[in-house]
C-alpha atoms as a PDB file:
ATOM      1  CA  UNK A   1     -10.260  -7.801 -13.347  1.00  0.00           C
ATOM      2  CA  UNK A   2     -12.392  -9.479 -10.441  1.00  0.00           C
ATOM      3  CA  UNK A   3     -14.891  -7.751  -8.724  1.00  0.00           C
ATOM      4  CA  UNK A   4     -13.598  -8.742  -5.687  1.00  0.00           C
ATOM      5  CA  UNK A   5     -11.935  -6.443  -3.576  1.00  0.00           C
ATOM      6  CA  UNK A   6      -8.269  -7.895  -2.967  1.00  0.00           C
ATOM      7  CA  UNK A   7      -5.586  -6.162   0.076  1.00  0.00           C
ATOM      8  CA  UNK A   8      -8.058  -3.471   0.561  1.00  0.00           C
ATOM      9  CA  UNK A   9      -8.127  -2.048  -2.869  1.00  0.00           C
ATOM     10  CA  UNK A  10     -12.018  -1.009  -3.839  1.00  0.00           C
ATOM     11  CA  UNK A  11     -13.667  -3.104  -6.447  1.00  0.00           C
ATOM     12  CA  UNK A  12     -14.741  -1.682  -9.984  1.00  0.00           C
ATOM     13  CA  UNK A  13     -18.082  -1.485  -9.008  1.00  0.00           C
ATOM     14  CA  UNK A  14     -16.977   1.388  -6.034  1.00  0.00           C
ATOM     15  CA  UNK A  15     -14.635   2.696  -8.527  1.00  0.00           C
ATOM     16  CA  UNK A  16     -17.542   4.021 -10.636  1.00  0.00           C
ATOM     17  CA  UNK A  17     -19.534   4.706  -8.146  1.00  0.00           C
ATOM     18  CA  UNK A  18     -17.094   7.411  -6.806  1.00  0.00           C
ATOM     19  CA  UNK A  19     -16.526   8.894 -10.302  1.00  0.00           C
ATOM     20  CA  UNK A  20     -19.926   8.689 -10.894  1.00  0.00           C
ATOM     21  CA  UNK A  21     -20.785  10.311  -7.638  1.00  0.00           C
ATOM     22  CA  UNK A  22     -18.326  13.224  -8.590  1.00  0.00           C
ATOM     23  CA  UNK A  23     -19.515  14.092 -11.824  1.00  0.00           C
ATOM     24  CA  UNK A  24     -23.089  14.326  -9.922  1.00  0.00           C
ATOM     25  CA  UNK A  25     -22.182  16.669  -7.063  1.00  0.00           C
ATOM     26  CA  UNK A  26     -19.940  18.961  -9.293  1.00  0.00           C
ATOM     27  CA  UNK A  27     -22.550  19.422 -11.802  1.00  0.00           C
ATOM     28  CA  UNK A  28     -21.132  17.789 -14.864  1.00  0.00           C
ATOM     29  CA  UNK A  29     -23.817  15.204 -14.976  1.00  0.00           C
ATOM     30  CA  UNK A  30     -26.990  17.190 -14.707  1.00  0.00           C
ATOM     31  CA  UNK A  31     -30.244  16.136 -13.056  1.00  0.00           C
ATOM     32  CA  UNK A  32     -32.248  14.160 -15.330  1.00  0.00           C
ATOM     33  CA  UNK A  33     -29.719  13.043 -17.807  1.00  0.00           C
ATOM     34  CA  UNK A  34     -29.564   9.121 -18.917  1.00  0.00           C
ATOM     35  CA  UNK A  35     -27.295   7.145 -17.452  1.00  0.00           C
ATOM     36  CA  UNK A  36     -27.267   3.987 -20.355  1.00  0.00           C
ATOM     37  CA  UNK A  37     -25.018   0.939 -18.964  1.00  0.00           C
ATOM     38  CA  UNK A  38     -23.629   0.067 -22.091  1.00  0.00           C
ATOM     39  CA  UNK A  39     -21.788   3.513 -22.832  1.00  0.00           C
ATOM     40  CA  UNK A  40     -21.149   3.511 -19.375  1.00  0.00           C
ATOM     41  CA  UNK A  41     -19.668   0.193 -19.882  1.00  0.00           C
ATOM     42  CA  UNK A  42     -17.778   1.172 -23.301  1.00  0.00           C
ATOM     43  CA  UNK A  43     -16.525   4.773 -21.235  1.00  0.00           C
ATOM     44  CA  UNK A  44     -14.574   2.810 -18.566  1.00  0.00           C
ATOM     45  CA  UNK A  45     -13.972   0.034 -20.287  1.00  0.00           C
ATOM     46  CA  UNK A  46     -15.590  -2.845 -18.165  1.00  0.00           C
ATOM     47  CA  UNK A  47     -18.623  -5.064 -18.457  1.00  0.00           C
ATOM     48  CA  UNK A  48     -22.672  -3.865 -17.816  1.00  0.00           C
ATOM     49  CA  UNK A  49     -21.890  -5.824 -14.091  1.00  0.00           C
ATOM     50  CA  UNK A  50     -20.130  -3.138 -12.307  1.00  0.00           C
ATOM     51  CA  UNK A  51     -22.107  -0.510 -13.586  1.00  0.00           C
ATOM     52  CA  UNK A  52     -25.069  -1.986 -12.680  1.00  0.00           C
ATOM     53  CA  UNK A  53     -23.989  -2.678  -9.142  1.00  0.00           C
ATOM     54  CA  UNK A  54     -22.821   1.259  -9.048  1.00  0.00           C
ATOM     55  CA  UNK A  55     -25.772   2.464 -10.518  1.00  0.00           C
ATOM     56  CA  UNK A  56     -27.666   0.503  -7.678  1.00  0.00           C
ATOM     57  CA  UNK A  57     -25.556   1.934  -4.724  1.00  0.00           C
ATOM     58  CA  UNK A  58     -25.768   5.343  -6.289  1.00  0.00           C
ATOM     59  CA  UNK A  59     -29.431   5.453  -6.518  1.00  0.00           C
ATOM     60  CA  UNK A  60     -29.228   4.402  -2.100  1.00  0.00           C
ATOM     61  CA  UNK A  61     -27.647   7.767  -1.959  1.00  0.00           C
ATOM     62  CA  UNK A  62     -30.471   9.164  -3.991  1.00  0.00           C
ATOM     63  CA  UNK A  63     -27.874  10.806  -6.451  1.00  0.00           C
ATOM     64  CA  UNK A  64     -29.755   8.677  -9.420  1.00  0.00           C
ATOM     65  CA  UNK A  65     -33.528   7.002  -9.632  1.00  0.00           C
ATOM     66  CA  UNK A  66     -33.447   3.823 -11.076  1.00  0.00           C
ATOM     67  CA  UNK A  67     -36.595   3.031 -13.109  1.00  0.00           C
ATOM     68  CA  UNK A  68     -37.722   0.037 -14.144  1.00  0.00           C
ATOM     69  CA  UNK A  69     -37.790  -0.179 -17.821  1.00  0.00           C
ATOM     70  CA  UNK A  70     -36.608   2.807 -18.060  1.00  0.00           C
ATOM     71  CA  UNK A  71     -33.184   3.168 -17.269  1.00  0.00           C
ATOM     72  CA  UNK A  72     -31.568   5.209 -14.553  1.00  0.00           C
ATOM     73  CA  UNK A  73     -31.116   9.268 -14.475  1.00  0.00           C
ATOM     74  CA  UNK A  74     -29.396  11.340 -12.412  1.00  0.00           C
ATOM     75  CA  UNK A  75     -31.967  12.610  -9.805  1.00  0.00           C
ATOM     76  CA  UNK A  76     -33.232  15.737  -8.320  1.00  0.00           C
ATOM     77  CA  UNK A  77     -31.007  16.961  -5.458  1.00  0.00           C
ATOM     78  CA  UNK A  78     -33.972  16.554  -2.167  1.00  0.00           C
ATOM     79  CA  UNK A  79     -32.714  18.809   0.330  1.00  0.00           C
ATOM     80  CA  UNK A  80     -35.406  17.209   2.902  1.00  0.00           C
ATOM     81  CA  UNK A  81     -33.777  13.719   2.523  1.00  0.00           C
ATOM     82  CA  UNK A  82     -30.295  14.901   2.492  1.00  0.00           C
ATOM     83  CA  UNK A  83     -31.014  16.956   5.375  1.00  0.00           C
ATOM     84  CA  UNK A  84     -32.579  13.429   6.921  1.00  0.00           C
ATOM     85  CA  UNK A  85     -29.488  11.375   6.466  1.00  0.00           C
ATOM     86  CA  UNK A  86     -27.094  13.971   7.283  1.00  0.00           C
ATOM     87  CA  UNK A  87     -28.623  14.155  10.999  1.00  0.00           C
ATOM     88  CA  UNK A  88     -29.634   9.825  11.394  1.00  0.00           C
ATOM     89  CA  UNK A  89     -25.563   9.961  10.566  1.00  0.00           C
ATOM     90  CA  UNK A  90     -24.709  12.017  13.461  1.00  0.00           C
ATOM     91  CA  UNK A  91     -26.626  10.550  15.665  1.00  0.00           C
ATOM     92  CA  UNK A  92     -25.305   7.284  14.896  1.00  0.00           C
ATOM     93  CA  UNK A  93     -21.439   8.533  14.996  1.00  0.00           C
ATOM     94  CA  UNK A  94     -22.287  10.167  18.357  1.00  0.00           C
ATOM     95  CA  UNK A  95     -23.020   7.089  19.437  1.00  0.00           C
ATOM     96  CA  UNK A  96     -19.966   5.185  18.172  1.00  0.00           C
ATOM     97  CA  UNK A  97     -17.382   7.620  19.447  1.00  0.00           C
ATOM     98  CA  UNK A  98     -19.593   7.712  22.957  1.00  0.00           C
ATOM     99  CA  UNK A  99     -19.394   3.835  23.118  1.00  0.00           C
ATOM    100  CA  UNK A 100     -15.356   4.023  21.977  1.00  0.00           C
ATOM    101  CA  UNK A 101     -14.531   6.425  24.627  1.00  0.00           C
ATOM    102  CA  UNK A 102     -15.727   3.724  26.987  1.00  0.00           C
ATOM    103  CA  UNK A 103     -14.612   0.380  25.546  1.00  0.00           C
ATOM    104  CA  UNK A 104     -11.499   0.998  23.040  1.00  0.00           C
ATOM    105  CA  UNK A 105      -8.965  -0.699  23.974  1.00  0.00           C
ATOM    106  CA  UNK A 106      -5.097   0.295  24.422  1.00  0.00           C
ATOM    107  CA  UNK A 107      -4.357  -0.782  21.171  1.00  0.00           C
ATOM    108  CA  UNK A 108      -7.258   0.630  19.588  1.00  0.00           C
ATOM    109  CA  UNK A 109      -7.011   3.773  20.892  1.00  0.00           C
ATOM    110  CA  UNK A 110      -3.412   3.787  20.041  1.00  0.00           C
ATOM    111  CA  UNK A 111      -4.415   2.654  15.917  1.00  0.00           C
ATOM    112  CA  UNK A 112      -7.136   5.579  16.101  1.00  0.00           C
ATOM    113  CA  UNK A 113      -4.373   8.322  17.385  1.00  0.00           C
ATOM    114  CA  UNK A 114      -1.969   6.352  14.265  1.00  0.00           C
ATOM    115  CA  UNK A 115      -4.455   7.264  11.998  1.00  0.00           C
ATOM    116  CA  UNK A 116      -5.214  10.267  12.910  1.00  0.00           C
ATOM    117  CA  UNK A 117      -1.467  11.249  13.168  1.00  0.00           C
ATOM    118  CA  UNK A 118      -1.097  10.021   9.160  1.00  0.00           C
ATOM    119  CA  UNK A 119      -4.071  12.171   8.208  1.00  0.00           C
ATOM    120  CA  UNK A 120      -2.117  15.474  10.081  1.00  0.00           C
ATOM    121  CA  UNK A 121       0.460  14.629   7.425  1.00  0.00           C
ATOM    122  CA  UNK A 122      -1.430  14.306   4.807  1.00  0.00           C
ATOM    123  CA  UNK A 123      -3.284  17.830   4.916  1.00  0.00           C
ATOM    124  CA  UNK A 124       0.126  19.642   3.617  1.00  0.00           C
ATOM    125  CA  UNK A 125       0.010  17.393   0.343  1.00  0.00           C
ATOM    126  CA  UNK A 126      -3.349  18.778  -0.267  1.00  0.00           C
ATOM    127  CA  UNK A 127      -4.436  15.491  -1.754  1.00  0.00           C
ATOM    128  CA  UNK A 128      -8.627  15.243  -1.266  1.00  0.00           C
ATOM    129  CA  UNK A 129      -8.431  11.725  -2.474  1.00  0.00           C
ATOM    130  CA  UNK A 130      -6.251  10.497  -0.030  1.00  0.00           C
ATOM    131  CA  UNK A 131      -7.013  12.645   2.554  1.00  0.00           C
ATOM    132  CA  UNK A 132     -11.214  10.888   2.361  1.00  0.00           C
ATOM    133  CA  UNK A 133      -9.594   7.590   2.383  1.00  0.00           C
ATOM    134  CA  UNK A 134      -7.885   7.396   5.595  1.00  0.00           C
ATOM    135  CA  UNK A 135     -10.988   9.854   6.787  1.00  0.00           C
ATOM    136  CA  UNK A 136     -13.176   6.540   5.809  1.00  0.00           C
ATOM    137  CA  UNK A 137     -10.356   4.581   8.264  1.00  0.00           C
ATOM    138  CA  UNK A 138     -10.719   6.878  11.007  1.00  0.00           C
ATOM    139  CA  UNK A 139     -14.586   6.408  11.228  1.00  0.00           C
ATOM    140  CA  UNK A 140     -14.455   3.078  10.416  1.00  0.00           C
ATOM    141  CA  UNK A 141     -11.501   2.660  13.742  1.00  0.00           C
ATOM    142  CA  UNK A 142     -14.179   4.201  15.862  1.00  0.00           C
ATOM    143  CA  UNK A 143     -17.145   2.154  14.839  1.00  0.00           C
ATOM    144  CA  UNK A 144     -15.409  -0.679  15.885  1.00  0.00           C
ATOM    145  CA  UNK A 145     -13.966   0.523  18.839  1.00  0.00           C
ATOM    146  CA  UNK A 146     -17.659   0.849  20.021  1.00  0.00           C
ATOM    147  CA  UNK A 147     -17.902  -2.634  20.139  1.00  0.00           C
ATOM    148  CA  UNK A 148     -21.526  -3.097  18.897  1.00  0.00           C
ATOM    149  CA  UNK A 149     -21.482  -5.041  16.132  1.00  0.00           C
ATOM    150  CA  UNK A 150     -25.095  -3.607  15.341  1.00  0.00           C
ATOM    151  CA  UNK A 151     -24.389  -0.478  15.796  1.00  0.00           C
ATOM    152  CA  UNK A 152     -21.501  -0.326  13.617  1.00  0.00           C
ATOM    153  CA  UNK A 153     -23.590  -2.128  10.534  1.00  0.00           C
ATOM    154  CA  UNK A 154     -25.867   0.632  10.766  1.00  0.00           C
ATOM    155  CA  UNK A 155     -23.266   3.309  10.539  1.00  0.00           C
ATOM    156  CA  UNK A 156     -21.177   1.363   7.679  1.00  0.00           C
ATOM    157  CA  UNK A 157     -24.472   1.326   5.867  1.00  0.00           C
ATOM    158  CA  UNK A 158     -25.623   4.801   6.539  1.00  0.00           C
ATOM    159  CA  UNK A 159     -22.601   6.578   5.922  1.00  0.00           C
ATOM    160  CA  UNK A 160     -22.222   4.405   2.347  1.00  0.00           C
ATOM    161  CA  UNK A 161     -25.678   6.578   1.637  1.00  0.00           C
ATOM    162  CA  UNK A 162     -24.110   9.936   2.847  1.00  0.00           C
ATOM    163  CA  UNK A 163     -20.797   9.166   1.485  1.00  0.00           C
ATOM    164  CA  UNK A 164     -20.439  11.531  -1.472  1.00  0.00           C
ATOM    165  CA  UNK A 165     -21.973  13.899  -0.245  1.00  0.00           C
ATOM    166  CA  UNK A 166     -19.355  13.653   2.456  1.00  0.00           C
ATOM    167  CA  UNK A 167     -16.949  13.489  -0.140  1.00  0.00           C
ATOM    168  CA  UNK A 168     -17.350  16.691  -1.690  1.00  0.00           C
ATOM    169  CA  UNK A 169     -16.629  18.976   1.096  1.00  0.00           C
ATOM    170  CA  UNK A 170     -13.594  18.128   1.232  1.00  0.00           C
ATOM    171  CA  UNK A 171     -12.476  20.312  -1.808  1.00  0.00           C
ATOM    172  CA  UNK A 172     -13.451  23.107  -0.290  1.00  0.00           C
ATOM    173  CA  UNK A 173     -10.546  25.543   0.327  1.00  0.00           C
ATOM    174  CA  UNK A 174      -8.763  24.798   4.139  1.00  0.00           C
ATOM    175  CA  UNK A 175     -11.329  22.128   4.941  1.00  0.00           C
ATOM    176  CA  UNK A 176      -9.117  19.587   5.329  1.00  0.00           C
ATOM    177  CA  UNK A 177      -7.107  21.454   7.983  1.00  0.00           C
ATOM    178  CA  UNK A 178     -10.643  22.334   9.618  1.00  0.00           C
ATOM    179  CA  UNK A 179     -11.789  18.434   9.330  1.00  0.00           C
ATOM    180  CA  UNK A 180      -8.380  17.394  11.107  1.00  0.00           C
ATOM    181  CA  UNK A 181      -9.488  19.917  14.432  1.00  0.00           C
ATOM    182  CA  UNK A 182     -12.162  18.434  14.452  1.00  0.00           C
ATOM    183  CA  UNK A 183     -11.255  15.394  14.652  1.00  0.00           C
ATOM    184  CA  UNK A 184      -8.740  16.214  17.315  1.00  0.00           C
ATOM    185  CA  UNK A 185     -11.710  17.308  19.694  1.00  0.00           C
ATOM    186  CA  UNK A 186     -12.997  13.628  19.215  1.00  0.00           C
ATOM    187  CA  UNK A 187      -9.624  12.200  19.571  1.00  0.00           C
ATOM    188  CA  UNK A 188      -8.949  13.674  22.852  1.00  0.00           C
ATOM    189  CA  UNK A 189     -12.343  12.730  24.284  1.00  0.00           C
ATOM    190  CA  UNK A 190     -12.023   9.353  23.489  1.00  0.00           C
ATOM    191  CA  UNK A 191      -8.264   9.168  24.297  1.00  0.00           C
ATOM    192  CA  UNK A 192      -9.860  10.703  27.904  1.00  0.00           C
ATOM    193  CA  UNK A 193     -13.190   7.827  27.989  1.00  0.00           C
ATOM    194  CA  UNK A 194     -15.430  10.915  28.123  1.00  0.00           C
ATOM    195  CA  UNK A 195     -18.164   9.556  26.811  1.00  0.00           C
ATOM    196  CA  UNK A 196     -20.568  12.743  26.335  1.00  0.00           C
ATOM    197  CA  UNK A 197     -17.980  14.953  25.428  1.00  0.00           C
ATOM    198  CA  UNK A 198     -16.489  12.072  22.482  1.00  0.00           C
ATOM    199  CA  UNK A 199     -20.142  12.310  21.222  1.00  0.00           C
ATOM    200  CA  UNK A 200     -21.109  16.045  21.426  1.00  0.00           C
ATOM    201  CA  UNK A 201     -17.646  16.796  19.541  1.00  0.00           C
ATOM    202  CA  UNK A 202     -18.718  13.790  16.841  1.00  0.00           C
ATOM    203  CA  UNK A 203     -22.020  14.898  16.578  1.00  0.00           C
ATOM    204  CA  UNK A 204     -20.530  18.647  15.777  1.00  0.00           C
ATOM    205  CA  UNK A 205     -18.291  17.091  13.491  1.00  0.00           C
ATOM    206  CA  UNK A 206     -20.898  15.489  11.217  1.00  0.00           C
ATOM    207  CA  UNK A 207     -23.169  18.493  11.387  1.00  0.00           C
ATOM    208  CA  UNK A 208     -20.196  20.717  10.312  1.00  0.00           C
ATOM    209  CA  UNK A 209     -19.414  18.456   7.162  1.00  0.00           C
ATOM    210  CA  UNK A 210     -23.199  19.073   6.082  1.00  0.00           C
ATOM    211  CA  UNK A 211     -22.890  22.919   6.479  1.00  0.00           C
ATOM    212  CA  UNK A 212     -19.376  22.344   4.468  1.00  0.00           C
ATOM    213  CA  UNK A 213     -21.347  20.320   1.634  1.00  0.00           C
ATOM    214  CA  UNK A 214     -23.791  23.297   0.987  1.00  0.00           C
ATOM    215  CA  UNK A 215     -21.249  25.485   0.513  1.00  0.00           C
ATOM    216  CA  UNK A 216     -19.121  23.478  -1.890  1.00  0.00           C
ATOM    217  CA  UNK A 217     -22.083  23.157  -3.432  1.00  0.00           C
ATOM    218  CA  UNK A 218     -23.629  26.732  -3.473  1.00  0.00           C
ATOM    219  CA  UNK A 219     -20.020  27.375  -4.553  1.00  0.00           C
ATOM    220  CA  UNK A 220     -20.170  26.014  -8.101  1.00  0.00           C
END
């Protein structure tokens, strides 16, 4: 299979890094345990390349250290750093949905409020999975409705970092639901062009998916 990613299905290398990433935040790899590439390789069936590019994306989120020589292991959980990226994210979002409000145009706007609309339906299937795949869409319509091509690298690249952690609140029980009211406070704003009020509800948002993360967490 080619590492490529083809009609917007995710490469092998993100495949693993999102099973990896799960196994970290629910506990069932432990801090400190090996991660060897070659029975990672032999467990999913693929060559050393994609685990070596997730192993290297995986230890930007600080979920493994990567040693050289060494090998990687699954790394200490740093509350400090976490707590770091979690608020550089919503300032950065808060900025995106400020900027969207202002320069969307009528047929972004109108893709945002389609996407949002799919992810309403999706919360009665319960599906997590799906559910933090359009979620990735939604941000991704407002970054570039912010038209700041910068801007929206910095995001992209921030919120790969702060991605699983992201990830993992959404298991939590009615947090789905919660997410999608959320969002609908950023939606309106935007829909609107209120620019503070787009960003205050974003920057709400993101700090409520941190506080959702510690308790999935304190949870298991």
């Amino acid at each position: 299979m080619s590492m490529a990613s083809t009609n917007g299905r995710r490469t092998l290398a993100e495949e693993l890094r999102l099973q990896l990433a799960d196994e970290i935040v629910r506990g069932a790899l432990q801090p400190g345990a090996a991660l060897d590439e070659m029975e990672l390789a032999r467990r999913f069936h693929v060559s050393r390349t994609p685990v070596r590019e997730a192993i290297r994306q995986l230890a930007a989120s600080g979920l493994i250290e990567a040693r050289a020589h060494r090998g990687a292991v699954v790394a200490q959980p740093n509350e400090e750093r976490l707590a770091g990226m979690f608020e550089v994210m919503a300032e950065l979002e808060a900025l995106c949905a400020g900027l969207a409000a202002e320069r969307m145009t009528g047929g972004e706007r109108r893709a945002l409020e389609a996407v949002h609309e799919e992810m309403r339906a999706l919360i009665q299937l319960g599906d997590p999975q799906r559910f933090h795949e359009v979620n990735e869409a939604f941000h991704g319509a407002i970054y570039s409705g912010a038209h700041n091509t910068y801007l929206s690298e910095i995001a992209i690249a921030t919120r790969a970092r702060v991605q699983p952690f992201r990830r993992a609140q959404f298991r939590n029980l009615g947090r789905l639901a919660k997410s999608h009211l959320e969002h609908d406070r950023v939606v309106e704003a935007i829909l609107r062009g209120d620019r503070e009020r787009a960003a205050g509800a974003m920057h709400a948002h993101i700090m409520t998916v941190r506080e959702e993360y510690e308790l999935y967490v304190g949870s298991l």
